[in-house]
C-alpha atoms as a PDB file:
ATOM      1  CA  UNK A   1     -14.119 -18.437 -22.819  1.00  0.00           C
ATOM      2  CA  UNK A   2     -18.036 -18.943 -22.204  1.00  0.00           C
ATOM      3  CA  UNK A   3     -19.520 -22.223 -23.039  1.00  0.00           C
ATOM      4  CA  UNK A   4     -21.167 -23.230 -25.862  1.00  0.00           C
ATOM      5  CA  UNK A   5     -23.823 -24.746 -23.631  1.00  0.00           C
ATOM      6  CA  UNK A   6     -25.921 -21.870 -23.445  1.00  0.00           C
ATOM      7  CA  UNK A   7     -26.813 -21.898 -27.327  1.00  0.00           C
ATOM      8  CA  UNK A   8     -27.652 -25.365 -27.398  1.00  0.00           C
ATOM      9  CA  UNK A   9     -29.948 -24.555 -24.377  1.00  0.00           C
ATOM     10  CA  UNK A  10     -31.592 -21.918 -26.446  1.00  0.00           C
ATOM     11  CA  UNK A  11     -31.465 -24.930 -29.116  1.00  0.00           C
ATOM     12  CA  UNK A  12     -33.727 -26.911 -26.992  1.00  0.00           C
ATOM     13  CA  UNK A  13     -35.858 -24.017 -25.545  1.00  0.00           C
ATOM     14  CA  UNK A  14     -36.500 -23.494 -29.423  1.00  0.00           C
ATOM     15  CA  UNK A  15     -37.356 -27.002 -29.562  1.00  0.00           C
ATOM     16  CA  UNK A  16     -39.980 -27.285 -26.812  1.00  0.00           C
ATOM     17  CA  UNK A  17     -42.118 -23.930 -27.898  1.00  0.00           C
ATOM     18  CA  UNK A  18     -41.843 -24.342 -31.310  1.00  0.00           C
ATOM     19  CA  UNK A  19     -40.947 -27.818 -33.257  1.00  0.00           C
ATOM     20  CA  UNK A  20     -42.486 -30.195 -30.222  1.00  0.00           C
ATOM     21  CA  UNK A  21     -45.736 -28.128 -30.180  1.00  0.00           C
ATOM     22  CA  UNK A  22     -46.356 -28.389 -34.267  1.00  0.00           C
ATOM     23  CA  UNK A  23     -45.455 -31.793 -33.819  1.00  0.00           C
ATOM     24  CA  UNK A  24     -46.883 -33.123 -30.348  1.00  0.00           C
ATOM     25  CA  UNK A  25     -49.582 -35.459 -31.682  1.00  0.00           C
ATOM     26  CA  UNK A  26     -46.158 -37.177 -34.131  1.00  0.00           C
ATOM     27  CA  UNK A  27     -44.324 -38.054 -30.536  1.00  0.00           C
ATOM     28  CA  UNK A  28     -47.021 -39.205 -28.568  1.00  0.00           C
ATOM     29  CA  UNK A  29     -47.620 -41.497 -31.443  1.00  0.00           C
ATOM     30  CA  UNK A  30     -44.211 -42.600 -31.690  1.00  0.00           C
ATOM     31  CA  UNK A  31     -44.239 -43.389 -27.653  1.00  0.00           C
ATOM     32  CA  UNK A  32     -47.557 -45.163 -28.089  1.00  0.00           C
ATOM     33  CA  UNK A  33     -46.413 -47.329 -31.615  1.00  0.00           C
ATOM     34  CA  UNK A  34     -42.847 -48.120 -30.518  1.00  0.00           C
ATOM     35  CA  UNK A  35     -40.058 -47.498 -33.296  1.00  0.00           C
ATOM     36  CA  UNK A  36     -40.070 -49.309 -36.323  1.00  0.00           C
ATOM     37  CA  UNK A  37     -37.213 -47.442 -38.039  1.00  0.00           C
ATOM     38  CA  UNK A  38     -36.659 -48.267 -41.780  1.00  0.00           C
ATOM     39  CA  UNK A  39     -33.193 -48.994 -41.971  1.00  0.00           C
ATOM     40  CA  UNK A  40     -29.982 -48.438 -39.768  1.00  0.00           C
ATOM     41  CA  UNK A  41     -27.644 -45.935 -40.250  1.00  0.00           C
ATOM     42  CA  UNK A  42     -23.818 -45.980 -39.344  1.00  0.00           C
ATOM     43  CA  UNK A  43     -22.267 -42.338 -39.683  1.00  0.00           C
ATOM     44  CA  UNK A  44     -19.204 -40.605 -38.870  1.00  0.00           C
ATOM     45  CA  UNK A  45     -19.564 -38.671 -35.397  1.00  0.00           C
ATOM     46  CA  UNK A  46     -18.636 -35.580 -37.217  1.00  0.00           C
ATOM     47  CA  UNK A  47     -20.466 -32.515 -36.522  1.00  0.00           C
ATOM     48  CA  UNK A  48     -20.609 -31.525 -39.857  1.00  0.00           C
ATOM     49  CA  UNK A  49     -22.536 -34.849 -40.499  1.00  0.00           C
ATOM     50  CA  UNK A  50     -26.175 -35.285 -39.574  1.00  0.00           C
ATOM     51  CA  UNK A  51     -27.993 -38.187 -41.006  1.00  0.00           C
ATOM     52  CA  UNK A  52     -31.714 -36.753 -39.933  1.00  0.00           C
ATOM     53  CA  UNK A  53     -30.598 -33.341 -41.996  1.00  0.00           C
ATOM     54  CA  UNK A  54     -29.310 -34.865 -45.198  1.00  0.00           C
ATOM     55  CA  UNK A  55     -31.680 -37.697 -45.327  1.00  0.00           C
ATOM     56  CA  UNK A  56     -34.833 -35.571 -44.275  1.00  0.00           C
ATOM     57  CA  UNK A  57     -35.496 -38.250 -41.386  1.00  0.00           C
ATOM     58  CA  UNK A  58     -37.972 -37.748 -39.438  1.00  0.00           C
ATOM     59  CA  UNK A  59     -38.083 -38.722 -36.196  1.00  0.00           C
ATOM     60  CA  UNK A  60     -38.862 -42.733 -35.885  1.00  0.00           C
ATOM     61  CA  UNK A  61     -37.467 -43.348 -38.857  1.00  0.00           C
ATOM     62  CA  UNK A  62     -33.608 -43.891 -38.367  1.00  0.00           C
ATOM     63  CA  UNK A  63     -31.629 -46.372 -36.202  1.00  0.00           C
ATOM     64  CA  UNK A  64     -28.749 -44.268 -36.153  1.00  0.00           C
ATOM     65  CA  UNK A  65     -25.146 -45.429 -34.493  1.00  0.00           C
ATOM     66  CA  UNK A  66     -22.283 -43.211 -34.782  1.00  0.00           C
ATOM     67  CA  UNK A  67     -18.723 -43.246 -34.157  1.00  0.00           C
ATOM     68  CA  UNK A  68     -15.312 -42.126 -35.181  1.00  0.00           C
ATOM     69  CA  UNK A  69     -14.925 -42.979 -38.852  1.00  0.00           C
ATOM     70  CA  UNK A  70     -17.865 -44.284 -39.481  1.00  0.00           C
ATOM     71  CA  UNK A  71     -15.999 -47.899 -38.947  1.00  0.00           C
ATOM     72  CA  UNK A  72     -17.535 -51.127 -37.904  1.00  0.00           C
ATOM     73  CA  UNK A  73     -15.151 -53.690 -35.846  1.00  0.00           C
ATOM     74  CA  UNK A  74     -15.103 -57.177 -37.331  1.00  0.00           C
ATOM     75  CA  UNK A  75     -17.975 -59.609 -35.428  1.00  0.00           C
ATOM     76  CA  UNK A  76     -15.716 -60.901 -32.123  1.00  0.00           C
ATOM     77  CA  UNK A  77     -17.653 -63.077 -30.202  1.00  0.00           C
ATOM     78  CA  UNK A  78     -15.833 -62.305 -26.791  1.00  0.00           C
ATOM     79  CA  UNK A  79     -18.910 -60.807 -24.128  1.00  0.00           C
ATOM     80  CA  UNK A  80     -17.135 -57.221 -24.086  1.00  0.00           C
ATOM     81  CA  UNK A  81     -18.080 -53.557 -24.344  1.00  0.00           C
ATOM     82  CA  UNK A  82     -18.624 -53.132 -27.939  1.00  0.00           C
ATOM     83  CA  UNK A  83     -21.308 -49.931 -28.946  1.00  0.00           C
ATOM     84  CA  UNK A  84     -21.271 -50.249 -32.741  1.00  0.00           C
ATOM     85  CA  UNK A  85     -21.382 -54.034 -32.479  1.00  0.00           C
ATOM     86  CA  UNK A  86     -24.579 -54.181 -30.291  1.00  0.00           C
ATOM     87  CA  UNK A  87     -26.449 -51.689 -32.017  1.00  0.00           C
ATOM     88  CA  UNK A  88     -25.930 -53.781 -34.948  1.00  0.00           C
ATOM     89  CA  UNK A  89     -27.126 -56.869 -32.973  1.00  0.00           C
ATOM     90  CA  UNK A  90     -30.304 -54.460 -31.972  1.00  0.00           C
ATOM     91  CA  UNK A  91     -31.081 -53.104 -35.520  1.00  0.00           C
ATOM     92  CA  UNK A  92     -31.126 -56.346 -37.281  1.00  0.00           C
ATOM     93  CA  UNK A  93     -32.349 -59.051 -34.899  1.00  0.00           C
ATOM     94  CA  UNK A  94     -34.435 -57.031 -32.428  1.00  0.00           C
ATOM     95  CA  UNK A  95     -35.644 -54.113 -34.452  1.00  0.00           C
ATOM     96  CA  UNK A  96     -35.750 -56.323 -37.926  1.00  0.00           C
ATOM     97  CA  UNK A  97     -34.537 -53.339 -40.072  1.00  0.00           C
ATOM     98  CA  UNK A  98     -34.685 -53.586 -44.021  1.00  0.00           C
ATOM     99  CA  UNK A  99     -31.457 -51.907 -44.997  1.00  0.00           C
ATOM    100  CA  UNK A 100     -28.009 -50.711 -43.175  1.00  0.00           C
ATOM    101  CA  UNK A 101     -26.276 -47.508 -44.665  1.00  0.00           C
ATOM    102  CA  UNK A 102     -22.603 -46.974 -43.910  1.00  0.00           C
ATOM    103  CA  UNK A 103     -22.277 -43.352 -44.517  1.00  0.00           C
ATOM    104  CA  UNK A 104     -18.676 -42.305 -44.737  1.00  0.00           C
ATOM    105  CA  UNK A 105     -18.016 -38.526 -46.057  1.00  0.00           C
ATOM    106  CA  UNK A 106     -15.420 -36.072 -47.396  1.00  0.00           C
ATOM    107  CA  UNK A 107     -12.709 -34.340 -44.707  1.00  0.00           C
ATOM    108  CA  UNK A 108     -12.871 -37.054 -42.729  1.00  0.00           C
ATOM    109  CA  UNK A 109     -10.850 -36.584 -39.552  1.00  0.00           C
ATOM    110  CA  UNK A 110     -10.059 -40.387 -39.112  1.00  0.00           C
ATOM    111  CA  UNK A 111      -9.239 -41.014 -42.358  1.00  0.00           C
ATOM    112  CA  UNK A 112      -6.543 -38.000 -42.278  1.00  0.00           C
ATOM    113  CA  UNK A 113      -5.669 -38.914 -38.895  1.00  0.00           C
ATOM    114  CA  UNK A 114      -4.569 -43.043 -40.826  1.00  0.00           C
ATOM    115  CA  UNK A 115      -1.250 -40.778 -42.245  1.00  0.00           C
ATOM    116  CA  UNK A 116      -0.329 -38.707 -38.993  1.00  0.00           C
ATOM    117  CA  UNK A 117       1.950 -39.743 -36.422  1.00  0.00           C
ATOM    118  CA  UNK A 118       0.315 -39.857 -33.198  1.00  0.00           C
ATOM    119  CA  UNK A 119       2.224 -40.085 -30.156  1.00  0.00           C
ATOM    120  CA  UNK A 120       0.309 -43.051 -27.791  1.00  0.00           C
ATOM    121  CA  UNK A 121      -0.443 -41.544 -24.370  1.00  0.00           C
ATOM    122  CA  UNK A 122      -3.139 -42.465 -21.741  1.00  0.00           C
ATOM    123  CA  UNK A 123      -5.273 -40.107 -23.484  1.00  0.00           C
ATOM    124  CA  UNK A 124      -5.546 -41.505 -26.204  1.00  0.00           C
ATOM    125  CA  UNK A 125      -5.290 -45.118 -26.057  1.00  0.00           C
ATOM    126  CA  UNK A 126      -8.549 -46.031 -27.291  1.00  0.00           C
ATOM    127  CA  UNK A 127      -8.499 -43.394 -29.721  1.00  0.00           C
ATOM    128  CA  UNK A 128      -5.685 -45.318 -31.540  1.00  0.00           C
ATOM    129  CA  UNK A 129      -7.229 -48.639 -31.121  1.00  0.00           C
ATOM    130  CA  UNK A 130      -9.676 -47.283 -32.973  1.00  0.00           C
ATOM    131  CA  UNK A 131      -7.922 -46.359 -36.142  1.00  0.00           C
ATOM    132  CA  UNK A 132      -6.998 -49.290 -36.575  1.00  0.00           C
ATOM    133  CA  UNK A 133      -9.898 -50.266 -38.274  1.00  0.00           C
ATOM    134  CA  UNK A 134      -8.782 -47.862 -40.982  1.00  0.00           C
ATOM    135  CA  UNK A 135      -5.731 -49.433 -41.865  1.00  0.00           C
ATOM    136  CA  UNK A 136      -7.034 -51.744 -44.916  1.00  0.00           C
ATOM    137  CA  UNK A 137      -8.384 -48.709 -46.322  1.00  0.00           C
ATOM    138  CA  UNK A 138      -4.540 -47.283 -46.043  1.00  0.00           C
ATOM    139  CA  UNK A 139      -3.051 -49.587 -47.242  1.00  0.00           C
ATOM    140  CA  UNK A 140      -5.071 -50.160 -50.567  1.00  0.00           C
ATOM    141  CA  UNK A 141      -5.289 -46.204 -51.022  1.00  0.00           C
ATOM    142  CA  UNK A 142      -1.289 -46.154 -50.835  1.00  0.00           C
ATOM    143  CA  UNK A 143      -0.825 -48.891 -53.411  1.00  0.00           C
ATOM    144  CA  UNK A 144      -3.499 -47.814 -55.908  1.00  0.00           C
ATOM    145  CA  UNK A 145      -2.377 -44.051 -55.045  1.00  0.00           C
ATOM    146  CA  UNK A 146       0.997 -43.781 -54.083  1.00  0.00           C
ATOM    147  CA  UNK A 147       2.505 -40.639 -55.399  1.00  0.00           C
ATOM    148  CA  UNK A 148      -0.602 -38.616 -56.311  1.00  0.00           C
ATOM    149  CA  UNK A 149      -1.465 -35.383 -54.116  1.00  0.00           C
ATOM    150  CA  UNK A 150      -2.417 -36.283 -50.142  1.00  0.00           C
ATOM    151  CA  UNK A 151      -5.754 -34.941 -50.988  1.00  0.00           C
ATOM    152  CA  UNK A 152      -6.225 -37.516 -53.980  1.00  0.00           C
ATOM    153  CA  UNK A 153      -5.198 -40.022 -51.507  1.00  0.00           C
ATOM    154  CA  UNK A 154      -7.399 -39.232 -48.950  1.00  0.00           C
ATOM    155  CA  UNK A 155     -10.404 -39.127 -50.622  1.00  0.00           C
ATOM    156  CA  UNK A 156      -9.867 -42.338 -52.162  1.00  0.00           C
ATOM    157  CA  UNK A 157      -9.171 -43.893 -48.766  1.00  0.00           C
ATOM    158  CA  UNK A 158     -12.428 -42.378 -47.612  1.00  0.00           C
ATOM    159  CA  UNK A 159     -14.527 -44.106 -50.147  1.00  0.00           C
ATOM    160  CA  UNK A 160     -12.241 -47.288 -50.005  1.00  0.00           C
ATOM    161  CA  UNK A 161     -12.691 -47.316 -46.258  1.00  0.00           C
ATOM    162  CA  UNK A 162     -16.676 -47.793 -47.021  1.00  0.00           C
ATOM    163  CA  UNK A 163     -16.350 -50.960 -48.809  1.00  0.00           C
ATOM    164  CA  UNK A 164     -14.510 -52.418 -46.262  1.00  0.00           C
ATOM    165  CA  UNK A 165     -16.863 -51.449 -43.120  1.00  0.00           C
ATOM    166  CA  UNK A 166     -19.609 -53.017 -45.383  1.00  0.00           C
ATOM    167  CA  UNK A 167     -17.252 -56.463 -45.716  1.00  0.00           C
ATOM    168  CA  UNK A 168     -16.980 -56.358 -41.908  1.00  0.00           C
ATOM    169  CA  UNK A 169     -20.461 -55.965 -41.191  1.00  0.00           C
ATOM    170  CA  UNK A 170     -21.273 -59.508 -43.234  1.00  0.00           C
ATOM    171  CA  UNK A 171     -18.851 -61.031 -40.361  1.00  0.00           C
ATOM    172  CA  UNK A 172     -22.158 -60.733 -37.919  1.00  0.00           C
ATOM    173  CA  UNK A 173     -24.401 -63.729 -38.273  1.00  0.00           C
ATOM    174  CA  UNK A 174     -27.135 -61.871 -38.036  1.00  0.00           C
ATOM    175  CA  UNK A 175     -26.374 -59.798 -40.901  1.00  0.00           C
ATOM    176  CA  UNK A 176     -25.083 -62.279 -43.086  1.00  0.00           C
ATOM    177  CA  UNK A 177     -28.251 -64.781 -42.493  1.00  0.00           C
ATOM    178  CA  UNK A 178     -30.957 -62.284 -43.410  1.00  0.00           C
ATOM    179  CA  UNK A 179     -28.572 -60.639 -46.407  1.00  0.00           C
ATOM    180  CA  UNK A 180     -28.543 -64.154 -47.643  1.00  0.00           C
ATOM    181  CA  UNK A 181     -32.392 -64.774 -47.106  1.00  0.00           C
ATOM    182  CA  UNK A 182     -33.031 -61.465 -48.877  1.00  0.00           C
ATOM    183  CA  UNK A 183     -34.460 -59.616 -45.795  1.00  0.00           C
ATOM    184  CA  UNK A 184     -31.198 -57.261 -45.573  1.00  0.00           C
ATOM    185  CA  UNK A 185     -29.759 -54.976 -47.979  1.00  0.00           C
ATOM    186  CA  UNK A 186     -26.334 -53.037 -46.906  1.00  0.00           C
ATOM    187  CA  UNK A 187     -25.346 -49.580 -48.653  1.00  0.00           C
ATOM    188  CA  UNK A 188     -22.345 -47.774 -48.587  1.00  0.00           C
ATOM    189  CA  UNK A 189     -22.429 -44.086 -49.381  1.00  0.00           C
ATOM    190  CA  UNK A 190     -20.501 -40.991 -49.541  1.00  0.00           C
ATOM    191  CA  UNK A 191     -21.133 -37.700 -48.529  1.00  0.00           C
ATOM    192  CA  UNK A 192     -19.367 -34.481 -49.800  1.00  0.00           C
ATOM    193  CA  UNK A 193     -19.796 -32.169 -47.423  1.00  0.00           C
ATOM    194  CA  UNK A 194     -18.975 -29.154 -49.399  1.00  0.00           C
ATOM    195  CA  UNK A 195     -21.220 -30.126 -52.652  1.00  0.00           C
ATOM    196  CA  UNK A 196     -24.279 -31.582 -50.085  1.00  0.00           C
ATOM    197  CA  UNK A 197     -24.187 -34.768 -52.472  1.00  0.00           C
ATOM    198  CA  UNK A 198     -24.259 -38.424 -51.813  1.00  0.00           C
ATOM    199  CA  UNK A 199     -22.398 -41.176 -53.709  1.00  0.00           C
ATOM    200  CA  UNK A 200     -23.485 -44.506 -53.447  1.00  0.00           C
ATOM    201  CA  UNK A 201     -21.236 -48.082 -54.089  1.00  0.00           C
ATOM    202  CA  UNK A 202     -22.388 -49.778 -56.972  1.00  0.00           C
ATOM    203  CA  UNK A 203     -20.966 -53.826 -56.405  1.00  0.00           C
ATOM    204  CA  UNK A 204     -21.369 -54.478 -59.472  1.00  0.00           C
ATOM    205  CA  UNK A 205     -19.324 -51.937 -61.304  1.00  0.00           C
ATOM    206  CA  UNK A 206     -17.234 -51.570 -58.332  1.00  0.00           C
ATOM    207  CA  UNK A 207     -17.399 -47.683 -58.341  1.00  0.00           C
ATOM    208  CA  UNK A 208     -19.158 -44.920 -56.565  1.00  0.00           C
ATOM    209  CA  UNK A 209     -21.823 -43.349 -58.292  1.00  0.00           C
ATOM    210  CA  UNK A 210     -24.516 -40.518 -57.660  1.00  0.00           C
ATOM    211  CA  UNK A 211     -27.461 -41.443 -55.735  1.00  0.00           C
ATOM    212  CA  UNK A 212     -29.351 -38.714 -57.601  1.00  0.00           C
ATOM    213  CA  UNK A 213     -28.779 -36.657 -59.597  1.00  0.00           C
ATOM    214  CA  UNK A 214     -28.327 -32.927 -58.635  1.00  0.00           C
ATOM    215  CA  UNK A 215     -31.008 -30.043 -59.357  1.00  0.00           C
ATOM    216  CA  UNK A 216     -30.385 -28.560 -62.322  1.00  0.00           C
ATOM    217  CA  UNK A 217     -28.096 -31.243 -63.658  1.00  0.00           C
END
């Protein structure tokens, strides 16, 4: 089978003739002004999922970190390789964003992959490790759940899973000093991939609830 690679070439070729050249005067400033992005965004790696596209980003305007699940590890202060931890550190005490999203979405492949058994091999070790940060979020889905259709179960464990990457992000002192000064607002939100729409968590009411509301509503 070919590889993909030669489409995301064309992609790029696009890129260069087209989108740089309306734009070119928009990068140099960004290489000349620094970034200054307006908040930080924490997604799912999924390719389905891309914050610039269903945020209409531009460029300079998103810190954006992404991983499997959209999770973020409890703060551990041992000096180790940690990606999601440092861009944290970055966003908040280096680049002094406003806000951090935590963008989970529907279909999630690490939230199904929480109720498969996975056979551990050197492939997939840190794979596994991973998912671990997902258990919380399986455990209350199974309790508030437990007996409904997998599909009820998994979307709730999605959206569950959100609230609990937010709790784990206050763990960082950084975080939790300027969200206590005033200077940092978090955000969890949901994406449904199939509808296009975006639910945010309300704290107060302790539910999700549209971020707007659709055309035509």
């Amino acid at each position: 089978m070919d590889s993909n690679i030669k489409e995301i070439i064309k992609g790029y070729s696009n890129f260069q003739s087209v989108k740089f050249k309306k734009n070119e005067e928009r990068y140099k400033n960004l290489v000349d002004e620094g970034q200054n992005p307006k908040a930080l965004f924490i997604g799912c790696s999924d390719s389905r999922v891309v914050p610039d596209l269903i945020t209409g980003s531009n460029p300079g305007d998103l810190f954006i970190a992404r991983n499997i699940g959209n999770f973020v590890a409890p703060f551990n202060p041992k000096q180790d390789y940690h990606a999601t931890a440092s861009a944290i550190e970055y966003a908040v005490s280096v680049l002094e964003v406003s806000d951090i999203i935590i963008c989970g979405h529907s279909q999630c492949g690490a939230i199904a992959a929480l109720y498969k058994e996975i056979k551990p091999t050197d492939e997939n070790i840190h794979t596994i490790k991973w998912l671990e940060l997902g258990g919380n979020a399986k455990k209350t889905a199974l309790l508030a759940y437990r007996g409904k259709p997998q599909e009820e179960i998994l979307r709730y464990t999605e959206k569950v899973s959100i609230i609990f990457q937010l709790e784990n992000l206050l763990t960082y002192p950084a975080v939790k000093r300027r969200v206590d000064k005033g200077e940092l607002f978090l955000h969890g939100w949901y994406y449904d991939i199939k509808e296009g729409t975006i639910e945010y968590y309300n704290d107060e009411s302790y539910e999700f609830k549209k971020l707007i509301e659709k055309t035509g509503d």
